[in-house]
C-alpha atoms as a PDB file:
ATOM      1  CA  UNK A   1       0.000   0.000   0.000  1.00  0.00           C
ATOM      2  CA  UNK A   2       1.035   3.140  -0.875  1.00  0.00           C
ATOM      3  CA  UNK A   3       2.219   5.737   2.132  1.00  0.00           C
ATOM      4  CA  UNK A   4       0.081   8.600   2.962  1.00  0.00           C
ATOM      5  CA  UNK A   5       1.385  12.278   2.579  1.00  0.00           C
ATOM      6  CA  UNK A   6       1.626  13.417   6.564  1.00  0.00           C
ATOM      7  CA  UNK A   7       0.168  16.981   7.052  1.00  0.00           C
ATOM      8  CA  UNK A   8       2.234  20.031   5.828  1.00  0.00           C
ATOM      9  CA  UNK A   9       4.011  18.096   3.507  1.00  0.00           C
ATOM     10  CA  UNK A  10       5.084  19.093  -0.030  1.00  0.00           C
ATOM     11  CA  UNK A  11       3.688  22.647   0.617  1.00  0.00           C
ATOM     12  CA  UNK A  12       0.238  21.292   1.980  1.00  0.00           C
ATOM     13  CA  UNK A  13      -0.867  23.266   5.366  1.00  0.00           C
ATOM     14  CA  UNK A  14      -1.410  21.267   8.282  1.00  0.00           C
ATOM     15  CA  UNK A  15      -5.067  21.723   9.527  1.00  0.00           C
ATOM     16  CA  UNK A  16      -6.037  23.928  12.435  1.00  0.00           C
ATOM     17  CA  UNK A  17      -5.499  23.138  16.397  1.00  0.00           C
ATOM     18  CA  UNK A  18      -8.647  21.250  16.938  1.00  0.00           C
ATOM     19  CA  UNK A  19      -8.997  19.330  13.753  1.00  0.00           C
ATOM     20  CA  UNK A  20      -7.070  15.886  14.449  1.00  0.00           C
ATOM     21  CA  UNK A  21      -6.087  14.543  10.600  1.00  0.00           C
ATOM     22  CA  UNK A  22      -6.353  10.648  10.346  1.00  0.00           C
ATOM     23  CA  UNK A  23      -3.362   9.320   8.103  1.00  0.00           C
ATOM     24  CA  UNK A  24      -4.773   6.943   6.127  1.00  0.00           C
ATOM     25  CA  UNK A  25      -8.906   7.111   4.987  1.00  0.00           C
ATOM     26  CA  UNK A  26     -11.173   6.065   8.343  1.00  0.00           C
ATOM     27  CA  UNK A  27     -14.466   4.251   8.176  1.00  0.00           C
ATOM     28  CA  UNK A  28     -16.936   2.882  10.723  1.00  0.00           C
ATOM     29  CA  UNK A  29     -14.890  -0.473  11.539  1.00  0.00           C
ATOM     30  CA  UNK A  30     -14.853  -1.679  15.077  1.00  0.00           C
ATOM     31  CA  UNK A  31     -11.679  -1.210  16.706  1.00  0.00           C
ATOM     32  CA  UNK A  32     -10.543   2.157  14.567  1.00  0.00           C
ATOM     33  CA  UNK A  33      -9.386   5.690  15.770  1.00  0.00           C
ATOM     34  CA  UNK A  34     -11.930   7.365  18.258  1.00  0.00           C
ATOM     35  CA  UNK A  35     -13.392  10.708  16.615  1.00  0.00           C
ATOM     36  CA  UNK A  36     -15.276  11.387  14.201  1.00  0.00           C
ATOM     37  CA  UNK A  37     -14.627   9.318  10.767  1.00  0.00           C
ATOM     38  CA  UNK A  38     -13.487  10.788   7.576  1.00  0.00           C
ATOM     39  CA  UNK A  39     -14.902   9.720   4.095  1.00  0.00           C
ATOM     40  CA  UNK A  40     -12.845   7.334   2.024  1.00  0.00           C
ATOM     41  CA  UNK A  41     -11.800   9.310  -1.346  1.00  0.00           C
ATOM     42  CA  UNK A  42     -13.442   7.595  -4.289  1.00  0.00           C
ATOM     43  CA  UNK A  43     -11.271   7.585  -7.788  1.00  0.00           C
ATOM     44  CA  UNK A  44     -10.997  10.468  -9.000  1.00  0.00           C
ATOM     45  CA  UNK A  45     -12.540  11.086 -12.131  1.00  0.00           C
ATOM     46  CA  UNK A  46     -10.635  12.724 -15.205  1.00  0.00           C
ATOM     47  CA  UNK A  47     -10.424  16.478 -15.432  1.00  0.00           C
ATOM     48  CA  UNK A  48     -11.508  16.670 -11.990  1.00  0.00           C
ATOM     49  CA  UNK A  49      -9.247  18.695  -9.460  1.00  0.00           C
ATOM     50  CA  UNK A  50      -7.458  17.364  -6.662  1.00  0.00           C
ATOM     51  CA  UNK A  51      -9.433  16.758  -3.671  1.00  0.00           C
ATOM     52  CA  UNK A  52     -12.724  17.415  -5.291  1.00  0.00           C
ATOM     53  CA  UNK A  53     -13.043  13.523  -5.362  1.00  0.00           C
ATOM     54  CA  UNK A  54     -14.664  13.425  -2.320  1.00  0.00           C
ATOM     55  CA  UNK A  55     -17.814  15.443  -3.490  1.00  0.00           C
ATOM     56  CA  UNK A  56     -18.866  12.933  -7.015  1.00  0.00           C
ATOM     57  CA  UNK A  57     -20.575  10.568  -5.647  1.00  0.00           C
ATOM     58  CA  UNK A  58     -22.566  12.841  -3.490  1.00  0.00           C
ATOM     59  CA  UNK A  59     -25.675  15.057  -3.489  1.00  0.00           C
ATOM     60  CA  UNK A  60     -26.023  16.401   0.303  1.00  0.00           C
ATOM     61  CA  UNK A  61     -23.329  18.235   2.774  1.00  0.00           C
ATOM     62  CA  UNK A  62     -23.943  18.941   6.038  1.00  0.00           C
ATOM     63  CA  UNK A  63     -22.008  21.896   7.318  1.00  0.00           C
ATOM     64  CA  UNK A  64     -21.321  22.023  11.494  1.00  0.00           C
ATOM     65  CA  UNK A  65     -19.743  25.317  12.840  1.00  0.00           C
ATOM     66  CA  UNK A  66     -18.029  24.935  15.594  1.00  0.00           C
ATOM     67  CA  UNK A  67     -18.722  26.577  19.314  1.00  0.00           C
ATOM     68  CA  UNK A  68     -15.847  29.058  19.724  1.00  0.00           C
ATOM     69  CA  UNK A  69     -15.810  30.046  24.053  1.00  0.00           C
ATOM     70  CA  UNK A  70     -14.421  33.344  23.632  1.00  0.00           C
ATOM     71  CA  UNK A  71     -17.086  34.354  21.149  1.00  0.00           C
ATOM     72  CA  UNK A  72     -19.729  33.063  23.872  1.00  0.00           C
ATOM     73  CA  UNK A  73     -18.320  34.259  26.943  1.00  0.00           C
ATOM     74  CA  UNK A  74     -16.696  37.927  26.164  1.00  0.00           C
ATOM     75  CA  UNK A  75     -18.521  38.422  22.355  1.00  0.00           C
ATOM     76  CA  UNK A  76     -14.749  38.636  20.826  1.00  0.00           C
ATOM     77  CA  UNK A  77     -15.216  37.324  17.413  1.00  0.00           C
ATOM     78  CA  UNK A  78     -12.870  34.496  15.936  1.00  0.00           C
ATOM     79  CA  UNK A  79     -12.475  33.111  12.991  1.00  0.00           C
ATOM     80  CA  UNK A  80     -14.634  30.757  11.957  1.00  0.00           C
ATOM     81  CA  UNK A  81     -14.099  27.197  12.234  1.00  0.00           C
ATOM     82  CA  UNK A  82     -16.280  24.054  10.372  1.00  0.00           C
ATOM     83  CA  UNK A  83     -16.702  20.632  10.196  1.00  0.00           C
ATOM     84  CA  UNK A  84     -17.852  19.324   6.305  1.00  0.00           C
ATOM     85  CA  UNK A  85     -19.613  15.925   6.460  1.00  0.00           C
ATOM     86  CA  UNK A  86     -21.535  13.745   4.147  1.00  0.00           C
ATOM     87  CA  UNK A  87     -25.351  12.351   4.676  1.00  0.00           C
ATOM     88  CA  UNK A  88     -23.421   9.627   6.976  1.00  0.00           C
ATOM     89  CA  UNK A  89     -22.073  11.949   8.767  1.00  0.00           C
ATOM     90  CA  UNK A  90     -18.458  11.064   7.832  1.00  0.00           C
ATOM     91  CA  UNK A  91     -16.140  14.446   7.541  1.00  0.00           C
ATOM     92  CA  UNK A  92     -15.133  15.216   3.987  1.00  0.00           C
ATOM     93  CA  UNK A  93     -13.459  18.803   5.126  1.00  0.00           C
ATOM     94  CA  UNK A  94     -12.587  21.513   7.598  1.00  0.00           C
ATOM     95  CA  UNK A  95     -13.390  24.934   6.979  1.00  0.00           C
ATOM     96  CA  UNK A  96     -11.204  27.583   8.777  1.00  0.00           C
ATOM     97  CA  UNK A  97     -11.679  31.244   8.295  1.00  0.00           C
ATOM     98  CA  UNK A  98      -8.338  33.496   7.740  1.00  0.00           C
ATOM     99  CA  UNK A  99      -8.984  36.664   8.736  1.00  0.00           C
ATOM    100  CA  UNK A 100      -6.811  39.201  11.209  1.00  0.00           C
ATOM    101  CA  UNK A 101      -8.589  40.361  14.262  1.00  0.00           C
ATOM    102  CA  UNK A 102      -8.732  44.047  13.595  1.00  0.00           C
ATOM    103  CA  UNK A 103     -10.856  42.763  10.334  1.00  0.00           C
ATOM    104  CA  UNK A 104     -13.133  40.293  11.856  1.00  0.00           C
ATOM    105  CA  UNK A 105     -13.977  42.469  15.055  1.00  0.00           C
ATOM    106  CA  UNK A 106     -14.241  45.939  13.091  1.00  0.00           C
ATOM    107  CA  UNK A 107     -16.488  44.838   9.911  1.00  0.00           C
ATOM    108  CA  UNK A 108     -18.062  42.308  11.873  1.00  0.00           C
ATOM    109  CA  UNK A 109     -20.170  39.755   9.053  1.00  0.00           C
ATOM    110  CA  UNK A 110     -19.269  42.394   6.479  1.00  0.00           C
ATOM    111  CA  UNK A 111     -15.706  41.788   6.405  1.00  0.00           C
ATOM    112  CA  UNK A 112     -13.686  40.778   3.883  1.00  0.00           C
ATOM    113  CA  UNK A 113     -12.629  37.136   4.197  1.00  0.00           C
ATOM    114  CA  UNK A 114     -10.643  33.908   2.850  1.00  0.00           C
ATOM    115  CA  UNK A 115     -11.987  30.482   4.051  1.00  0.00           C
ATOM    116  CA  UNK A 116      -9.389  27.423   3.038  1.00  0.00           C
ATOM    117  CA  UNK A 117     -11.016  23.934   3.189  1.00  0.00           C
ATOM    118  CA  UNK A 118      -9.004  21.173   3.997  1.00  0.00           C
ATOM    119  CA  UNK A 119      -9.729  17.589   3.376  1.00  0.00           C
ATOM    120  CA  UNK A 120      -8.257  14.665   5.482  1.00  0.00           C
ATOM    121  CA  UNK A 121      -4.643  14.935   4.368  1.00  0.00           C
ATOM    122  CA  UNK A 122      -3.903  18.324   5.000  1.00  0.00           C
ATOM    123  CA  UNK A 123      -3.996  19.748   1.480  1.00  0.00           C
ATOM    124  CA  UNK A 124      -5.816  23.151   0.988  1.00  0.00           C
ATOM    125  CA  UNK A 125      -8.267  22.232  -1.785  1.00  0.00           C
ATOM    126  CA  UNK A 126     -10.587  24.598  -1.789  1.00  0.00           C
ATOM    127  CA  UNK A 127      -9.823  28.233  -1.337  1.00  0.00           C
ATOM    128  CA  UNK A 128     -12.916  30.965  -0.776  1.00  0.00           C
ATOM    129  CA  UNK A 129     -11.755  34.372  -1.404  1.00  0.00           C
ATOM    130  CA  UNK A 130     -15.102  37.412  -0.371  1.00  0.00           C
ATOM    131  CA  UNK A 131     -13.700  41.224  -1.129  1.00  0.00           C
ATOM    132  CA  UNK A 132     -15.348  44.250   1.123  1.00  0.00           C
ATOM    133  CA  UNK A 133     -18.961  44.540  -0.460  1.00  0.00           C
ATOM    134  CA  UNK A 134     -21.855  46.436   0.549  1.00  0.00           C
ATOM    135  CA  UNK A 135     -24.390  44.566   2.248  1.00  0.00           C
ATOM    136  CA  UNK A 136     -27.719  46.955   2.194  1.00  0.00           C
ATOM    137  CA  UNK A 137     -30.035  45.664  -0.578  1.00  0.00           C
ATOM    138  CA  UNK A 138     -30.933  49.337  -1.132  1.00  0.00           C
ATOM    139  CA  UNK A 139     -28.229  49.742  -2.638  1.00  0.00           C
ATOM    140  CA  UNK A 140     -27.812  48.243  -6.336  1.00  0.00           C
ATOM    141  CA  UNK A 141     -23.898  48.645  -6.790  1.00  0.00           C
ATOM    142  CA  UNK A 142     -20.883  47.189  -4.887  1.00  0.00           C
ATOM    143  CA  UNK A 143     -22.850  43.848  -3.986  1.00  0.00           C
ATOM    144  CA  UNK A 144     -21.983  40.598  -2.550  1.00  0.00           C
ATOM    145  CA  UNK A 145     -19.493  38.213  -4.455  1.00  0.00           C
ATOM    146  CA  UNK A 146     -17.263  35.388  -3.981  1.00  0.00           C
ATOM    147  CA  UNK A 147     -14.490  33.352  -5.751  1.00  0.00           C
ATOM    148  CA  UNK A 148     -13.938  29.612  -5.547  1.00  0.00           C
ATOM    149  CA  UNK A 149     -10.925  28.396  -5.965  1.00  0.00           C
ATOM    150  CA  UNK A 150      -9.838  25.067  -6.851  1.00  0.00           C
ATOM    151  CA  UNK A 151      -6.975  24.153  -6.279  1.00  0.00           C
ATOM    152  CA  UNK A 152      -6.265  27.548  -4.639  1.00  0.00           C
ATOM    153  CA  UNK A 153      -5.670  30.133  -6.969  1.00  0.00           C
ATOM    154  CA  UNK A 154      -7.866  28.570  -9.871  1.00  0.00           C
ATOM    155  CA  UNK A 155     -11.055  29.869 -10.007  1.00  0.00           C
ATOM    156  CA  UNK A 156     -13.853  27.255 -10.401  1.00  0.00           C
ATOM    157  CA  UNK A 157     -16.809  30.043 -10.249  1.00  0.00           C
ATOM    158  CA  UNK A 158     -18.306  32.163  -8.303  1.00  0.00           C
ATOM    159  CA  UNK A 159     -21.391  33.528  -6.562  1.00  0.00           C
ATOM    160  CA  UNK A 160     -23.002  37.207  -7.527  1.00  0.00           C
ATOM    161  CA  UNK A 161     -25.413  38.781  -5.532  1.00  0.00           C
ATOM    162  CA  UNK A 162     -27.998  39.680  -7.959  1.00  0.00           C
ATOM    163  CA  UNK A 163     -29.545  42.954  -6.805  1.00  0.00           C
ATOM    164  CA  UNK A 164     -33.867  42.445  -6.244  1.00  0.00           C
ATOM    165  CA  UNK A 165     -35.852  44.906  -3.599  1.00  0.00           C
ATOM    166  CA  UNK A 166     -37.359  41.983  -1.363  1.00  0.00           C
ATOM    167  CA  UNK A 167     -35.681  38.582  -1.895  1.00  0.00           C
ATOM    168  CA  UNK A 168     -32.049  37.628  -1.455  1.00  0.00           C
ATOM    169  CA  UNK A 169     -30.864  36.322  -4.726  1.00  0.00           C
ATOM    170  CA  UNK A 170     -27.779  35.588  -6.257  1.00  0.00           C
ATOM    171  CA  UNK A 171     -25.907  34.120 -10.197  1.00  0.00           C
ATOM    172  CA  UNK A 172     -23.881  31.303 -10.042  1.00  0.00           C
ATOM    173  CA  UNK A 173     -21.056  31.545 -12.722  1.00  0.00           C
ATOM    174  CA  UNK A 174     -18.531  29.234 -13.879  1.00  0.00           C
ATOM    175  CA  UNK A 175     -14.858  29.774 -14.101  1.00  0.00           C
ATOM    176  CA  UNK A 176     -15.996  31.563 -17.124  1.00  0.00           C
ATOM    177  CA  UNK A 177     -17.879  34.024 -15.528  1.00  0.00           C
ATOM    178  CA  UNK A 178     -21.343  32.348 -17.141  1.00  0.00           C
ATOM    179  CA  UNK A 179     -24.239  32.504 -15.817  1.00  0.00           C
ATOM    180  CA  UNK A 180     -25.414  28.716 -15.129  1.00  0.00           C
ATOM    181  CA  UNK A 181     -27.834  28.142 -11.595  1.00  0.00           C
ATOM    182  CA  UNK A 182     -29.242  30.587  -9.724  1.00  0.00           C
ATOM    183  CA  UNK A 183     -29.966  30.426  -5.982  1.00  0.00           C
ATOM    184  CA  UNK A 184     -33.137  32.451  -4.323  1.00  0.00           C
ATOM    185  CA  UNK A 185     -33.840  32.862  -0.963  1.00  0.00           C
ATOM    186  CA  UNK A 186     -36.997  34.247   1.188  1.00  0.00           C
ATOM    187  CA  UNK A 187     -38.297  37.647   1.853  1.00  0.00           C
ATOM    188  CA  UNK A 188     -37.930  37.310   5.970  1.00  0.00           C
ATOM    189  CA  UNK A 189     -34.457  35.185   6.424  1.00  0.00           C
ATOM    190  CA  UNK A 190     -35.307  34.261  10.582  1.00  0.00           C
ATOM    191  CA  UNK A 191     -34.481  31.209  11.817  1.00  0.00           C
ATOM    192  CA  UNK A 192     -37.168  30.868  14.061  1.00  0.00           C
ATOM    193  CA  UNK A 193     -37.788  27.171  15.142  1.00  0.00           C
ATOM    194  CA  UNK A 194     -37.639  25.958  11.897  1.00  0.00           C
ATOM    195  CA  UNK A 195     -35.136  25.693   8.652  1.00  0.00           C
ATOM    196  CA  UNK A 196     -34.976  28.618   6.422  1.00  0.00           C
ATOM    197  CA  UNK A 197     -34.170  27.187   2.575  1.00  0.00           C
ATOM    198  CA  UNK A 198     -32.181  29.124  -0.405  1.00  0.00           C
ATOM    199  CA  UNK A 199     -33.626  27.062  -3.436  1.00  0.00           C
ATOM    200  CA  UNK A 200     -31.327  26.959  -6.323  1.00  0.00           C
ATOM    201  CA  UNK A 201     -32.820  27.103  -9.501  1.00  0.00           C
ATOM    202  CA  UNK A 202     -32.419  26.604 -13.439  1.00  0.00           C
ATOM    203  CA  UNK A 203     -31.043  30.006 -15.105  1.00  0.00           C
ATOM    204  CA  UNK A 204     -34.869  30.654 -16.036  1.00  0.00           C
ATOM    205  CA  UNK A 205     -35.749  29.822 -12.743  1.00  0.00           C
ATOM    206  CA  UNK A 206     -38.583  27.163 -13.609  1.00  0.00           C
ATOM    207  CA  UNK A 207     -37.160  24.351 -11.660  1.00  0.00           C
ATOM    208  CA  UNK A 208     -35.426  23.881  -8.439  1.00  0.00           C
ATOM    209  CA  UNK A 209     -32.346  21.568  -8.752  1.00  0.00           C
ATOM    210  CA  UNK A 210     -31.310  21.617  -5.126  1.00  0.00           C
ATOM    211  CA  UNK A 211     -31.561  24.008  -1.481  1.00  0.00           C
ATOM    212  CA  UNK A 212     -28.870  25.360   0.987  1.00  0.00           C
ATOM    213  CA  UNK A 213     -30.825  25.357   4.220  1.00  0.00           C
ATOM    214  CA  UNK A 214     -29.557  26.874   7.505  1.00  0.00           C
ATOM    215  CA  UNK A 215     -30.975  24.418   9.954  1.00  0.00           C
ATOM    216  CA  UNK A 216     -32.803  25.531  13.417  1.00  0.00           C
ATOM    217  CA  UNK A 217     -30.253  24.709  16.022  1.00  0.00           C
ATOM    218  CA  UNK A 218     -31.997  25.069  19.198  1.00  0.00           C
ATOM    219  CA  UNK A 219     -32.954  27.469  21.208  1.00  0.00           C
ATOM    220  CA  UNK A 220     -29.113  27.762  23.486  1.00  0.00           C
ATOM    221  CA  UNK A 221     -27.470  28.011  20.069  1.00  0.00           C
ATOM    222  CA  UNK A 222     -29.682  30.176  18.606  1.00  0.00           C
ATOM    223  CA  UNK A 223     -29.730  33.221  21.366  1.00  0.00           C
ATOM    224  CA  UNK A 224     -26.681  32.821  22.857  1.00  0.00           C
ATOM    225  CA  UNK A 225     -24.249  31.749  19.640  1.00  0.00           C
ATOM    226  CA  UNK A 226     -23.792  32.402  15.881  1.00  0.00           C
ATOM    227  CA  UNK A 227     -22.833  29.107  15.552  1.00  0.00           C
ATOM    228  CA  UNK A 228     -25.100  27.903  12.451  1.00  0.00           C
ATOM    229  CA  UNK A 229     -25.528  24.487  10.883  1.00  0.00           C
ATOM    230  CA  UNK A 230     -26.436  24.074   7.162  1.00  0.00           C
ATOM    231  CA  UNK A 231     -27.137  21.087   4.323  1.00  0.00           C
ATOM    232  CA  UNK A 232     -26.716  21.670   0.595  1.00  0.00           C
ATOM    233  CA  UNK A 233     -29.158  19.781  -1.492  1.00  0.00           C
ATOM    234  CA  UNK A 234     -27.839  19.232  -5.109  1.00  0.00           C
ATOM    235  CA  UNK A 235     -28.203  16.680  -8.264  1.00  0.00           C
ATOM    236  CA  UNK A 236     -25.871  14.102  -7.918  1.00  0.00           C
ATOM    237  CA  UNK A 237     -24.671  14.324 -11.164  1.00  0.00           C
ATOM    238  CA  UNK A 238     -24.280  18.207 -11.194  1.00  0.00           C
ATOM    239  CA  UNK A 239     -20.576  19.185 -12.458  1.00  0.00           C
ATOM    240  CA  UNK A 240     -18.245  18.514  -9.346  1.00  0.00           C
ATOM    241  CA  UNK A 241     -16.898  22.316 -10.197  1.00  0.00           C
ATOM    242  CA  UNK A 242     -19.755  23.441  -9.413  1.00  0.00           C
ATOM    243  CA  UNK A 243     -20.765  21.325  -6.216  1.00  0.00           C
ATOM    244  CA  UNK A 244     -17.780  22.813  -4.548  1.00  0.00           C
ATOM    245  CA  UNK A 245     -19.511  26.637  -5.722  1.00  0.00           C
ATOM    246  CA  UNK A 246     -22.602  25.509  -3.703  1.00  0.00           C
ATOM    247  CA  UNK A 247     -20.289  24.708  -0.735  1.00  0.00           C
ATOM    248  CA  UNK A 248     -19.246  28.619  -1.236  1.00  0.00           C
ATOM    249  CA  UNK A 249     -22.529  29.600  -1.686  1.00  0.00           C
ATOM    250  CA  UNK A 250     -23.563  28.612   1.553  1.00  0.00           C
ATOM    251  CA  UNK A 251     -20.336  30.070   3.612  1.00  0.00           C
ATOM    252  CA  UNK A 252     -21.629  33.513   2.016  1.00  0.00           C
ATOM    253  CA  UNK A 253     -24.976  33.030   2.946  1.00  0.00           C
ATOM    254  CA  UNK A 254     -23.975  32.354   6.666  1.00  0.00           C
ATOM    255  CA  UNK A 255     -21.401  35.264   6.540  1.00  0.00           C
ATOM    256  CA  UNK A 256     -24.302  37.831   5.220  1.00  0.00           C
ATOM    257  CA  UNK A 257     -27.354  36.887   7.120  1.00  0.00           C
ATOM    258  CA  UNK A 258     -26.489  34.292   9.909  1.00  0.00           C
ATOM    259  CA  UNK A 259     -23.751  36.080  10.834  1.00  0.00           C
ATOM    260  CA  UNK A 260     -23.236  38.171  13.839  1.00  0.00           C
ATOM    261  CA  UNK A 261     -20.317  41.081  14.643  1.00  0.00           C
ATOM    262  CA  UNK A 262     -18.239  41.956  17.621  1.00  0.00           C
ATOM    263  CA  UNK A 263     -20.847  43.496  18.616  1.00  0.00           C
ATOM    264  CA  UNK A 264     -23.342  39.922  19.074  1.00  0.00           C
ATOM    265  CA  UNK A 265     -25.938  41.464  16.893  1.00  0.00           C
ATOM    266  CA  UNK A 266     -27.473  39.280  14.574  1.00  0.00           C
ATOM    267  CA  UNK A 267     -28.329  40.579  10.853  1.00  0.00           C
ATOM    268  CA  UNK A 268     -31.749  42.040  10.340  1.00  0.00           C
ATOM    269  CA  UNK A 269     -34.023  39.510   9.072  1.00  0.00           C
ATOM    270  CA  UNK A 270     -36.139  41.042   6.688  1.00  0.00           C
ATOM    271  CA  UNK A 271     -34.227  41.468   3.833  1.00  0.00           C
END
């Protein structure tokens, strides 16, 4: 059997304190490492790009953020940190947020950010790159966007806020810049003891392909956190490309309205 790269080698980062990496693939078998298990990469198709073999053979991902103390005790935002699982609950990723303090705590869920997601070996695959944007919908220039890159510094696609005066919508583009799904979500975005869904939809938007939903948490998490958990709904055939442009979609849908600042403030809910 071939030997597994160990973390931070050949340029790869290591993950973040807090994220144990497995060395080899884990499953469910009696007997194995304690944690949670990570999902064994399939083959990876042709043309598809390194570490993106983990997302073709499925159609959900459940996104957990993790409970950061110093964000619950003293209101002193962090960065953000997330586990990525499949419908098994088997991690595919970790999500980390990059961002300097003066950043996160002064533009609060506005700020500019880079996200990195690493999967089980320690390689960066994905890279998430959001530029300062305004965030009032009044306001029809300067609007929410984000790059996906894959492997970092390839862009993949990208998400466009698409400006409307009552629902939150948004383009999906390929690494093009084409238009090809678009994702709509409701007038009043409150998580209030139930789900809240972003549909995505055909360019005409006649049929819905898939959701991002931002899942109720309880009521603890809900009042006293920002920690959020979400699922992506999505064909399982759809372009792998653009499965990991759904996974961005939903980290800027959490950063815009799920979000809150230094200041423990959630976003306003009617949009």
């Amino acid at each position: 059997m071939d030997k597994q790269r160990p973390p931070g080698h050949a340029g790869y980062p290591a993950p973040p304190a807090g994220f144990p990496v497995q060395h080899q693939p884990m499953t469910n078998q009696p007997g194995g490492p304690a944690g949670v298990p990570w999902m064994t990469a399939p083959p990876p198709p042709l043309d598809c790009p390194p570490g993106l073999e983990y997302l073709t053979q499925i159609d959900q991902i459940l996104i957990h953020q993790q409970v950061e103390l110093l964000e619950v005790l003293i209101g002193f935002e962090t960065n953000n940190k997330y586990e990525i699982k499949n419908s098994f609950g088997q991690r595919i990723y970790v999500a980390v947020e990059d961002t300097d303090c003066c950043t996160r705590n002064c533009c609060g869920s506005d700020r500019p950010s880079t996200i990195k997601i690493i999967d089980n070996m320690g390689r960066e695959v994905i890279t998430l790159e959001r530029p300062l944007r305004c965030s009032s919908c009044c306001c029809p220039c300067c609007l929410q966007e984000l790059e996906i890159q894959a492997p970092p510094g390839v862009p993949v696609g990208y998400i466009v806020q698409t400006w409307h005066p009552c629902l939150p919508k948004f383009t999906v583009q390929n690494e093009k810049g084409e238009d090809v799904l678009k994702i709509s979500g409701p007038c009043v975005v409150c998580s209030c003891c139930g789900d809240v869904d972003f549909e995505i939809k055909s360019l005409d938007e006649e049929t819905v392909v898939g959701k991002i939903s931002k899942h109720w948490s309880g009521v603890m998490k809900e009042v006293f956190t920002d920690v959020d958990n979400f699922g992506i709904q999505f064909p399982i055939d759809l372009d792998v490309k653009m499965k990991a442009v759904m996974l961005g979609a939903c980290f800027l849908i959490d950063f815009m309205f799920f979000e809150s600042g230094g200041d423990r403030e959630q976003k306003p809910g009617v949009w």
